[in-house]
Protein backbone atom coordinates (compact mmCIF):
# COMPACT_ATOMS: atom_id res chain seq x y z
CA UNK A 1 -9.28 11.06 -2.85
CA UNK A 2 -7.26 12.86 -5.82
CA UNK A 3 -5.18 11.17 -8.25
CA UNK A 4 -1.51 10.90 -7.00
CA UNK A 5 1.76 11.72 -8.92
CA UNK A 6 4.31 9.32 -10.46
CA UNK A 7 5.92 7.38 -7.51
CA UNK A 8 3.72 9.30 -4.83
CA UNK A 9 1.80 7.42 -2.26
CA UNK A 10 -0.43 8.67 0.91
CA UNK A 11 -1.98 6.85 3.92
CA UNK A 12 -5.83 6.89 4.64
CA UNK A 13 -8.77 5.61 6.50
CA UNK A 14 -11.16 3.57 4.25
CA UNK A 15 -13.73 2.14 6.11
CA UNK A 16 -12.05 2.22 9.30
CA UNK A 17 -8.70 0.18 7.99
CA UNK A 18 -5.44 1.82 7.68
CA UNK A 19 -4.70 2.08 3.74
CA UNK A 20 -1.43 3.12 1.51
CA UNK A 21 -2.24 4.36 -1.64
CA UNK A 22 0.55 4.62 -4.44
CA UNK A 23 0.66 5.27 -7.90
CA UNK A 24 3.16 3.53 -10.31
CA UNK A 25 3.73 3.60 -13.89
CA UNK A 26 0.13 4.65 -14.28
CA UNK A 27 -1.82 2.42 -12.25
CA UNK A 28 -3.10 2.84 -8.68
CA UNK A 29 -2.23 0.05 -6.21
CA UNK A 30 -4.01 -0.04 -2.35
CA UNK A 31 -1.94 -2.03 0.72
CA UNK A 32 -2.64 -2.23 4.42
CA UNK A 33 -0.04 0.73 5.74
CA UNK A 34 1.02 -2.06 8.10
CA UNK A 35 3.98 -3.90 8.39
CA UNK A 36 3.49 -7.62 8.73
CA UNK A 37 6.65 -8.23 10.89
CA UNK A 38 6.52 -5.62 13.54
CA UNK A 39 3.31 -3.65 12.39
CA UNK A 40 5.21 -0.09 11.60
CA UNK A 41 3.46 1.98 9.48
CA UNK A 42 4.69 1.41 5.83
CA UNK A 43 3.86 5.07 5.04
CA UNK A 44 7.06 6.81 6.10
CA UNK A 45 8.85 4.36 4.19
CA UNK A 46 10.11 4.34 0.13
CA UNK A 47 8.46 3.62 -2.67
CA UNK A 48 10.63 1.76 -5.44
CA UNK A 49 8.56 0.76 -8.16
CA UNK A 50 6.71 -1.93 -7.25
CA UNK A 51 8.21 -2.17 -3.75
CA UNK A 52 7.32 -0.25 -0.64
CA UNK A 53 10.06 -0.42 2.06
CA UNK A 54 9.16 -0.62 6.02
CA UNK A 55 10.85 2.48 7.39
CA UNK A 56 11.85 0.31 10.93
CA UNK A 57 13.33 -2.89 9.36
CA UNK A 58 13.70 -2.74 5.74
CA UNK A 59 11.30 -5.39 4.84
CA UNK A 60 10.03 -4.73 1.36
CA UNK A 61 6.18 -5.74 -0.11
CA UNK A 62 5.13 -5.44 -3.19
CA UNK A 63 1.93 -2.66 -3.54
CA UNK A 64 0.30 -4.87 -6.62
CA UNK A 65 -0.23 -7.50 -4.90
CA UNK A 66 0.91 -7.62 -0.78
CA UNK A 67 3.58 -10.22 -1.25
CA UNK A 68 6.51 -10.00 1.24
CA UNK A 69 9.84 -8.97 -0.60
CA UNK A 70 12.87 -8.95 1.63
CA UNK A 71 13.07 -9.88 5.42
CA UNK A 72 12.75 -9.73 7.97
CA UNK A 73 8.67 -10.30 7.28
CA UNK A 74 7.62 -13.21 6.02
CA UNK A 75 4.18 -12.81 5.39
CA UNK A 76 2.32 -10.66 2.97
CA UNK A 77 0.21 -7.64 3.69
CA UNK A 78 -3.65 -7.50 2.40
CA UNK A 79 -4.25 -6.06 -0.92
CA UNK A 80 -7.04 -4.15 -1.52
CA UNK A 81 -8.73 -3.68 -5.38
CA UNK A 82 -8.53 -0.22 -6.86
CA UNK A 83 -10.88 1.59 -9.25
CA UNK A 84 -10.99 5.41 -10.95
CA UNK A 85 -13.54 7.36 -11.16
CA UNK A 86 -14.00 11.25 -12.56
CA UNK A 87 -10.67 11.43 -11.86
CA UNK A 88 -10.79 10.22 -8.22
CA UNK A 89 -9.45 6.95 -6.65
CA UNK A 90 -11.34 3.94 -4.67
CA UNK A 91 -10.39 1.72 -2.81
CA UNK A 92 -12.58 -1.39 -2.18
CA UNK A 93 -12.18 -3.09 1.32
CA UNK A 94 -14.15 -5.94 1.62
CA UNK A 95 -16.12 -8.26 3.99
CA UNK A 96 -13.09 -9.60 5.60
CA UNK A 97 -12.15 -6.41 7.64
C-alpha cells in the first residue's frame, strides 16, 4: 500500500487477517482492526496519537504495541511489525494467524 498522512489510518487484508494501518508522528504502526471486547471493527473509530478508539464502546488500544487502554476491553489486540519500502508500507503477519 501507499504511505499514509499524519494521523491517517486505513483497514486491509494482509494475508487473509483484518489489518489497521496508521501513521503517527512519522512511523507506521499495524493492529488487528478488531476490537478485543465485542470484536467491532476499530476502523471507523479515532485515531489520537497513539490511541485508536473502538467506535461501539470507547475502548481505546494503543497502535504501537496492541495494549488495551480504557474499558471496557481488557485484553490487548495483536500487533503486527511494520517495514518501508520504495516508499510503500508492509506489514508482516506471522505464523500465528
Amino acid at each position: 500500500m501507499a504511505a499514509l498522512a499524519e494521523g491517517e489510518m486505513v483497514a486491509c487484508q494482509v494475508d487473509g487477517v483484518d489489518v489497521l494501518i496508521c501513521q503517527v508522528r512519522g512511523s507506521y504502526y499495524a493492529v488487528s482492526n478488531r476490537c478485543s471486547h465485542a470484536g467491532q471493527t476499530l476502523s471507523g473509530g479515532k485515531l489520537n496519537d497513539w490511541a485508536i478508539s473502538c467506535p461501539l464502546h470507547g475502548a481505546q488500544f494503543d497502535v504501537r504495541t496492541g495494549k488495551c487502554l480504557a474499558a471496557p476491553a481488557t485484553q490487548p489486540i495483536k500487533s503486527f511489525p511494520v517495514t518501508l519500502q520504495g516508499g510503500k508500507v508492509f506489514v508482516a503477519i506471522g505464523d500465528e494467524y
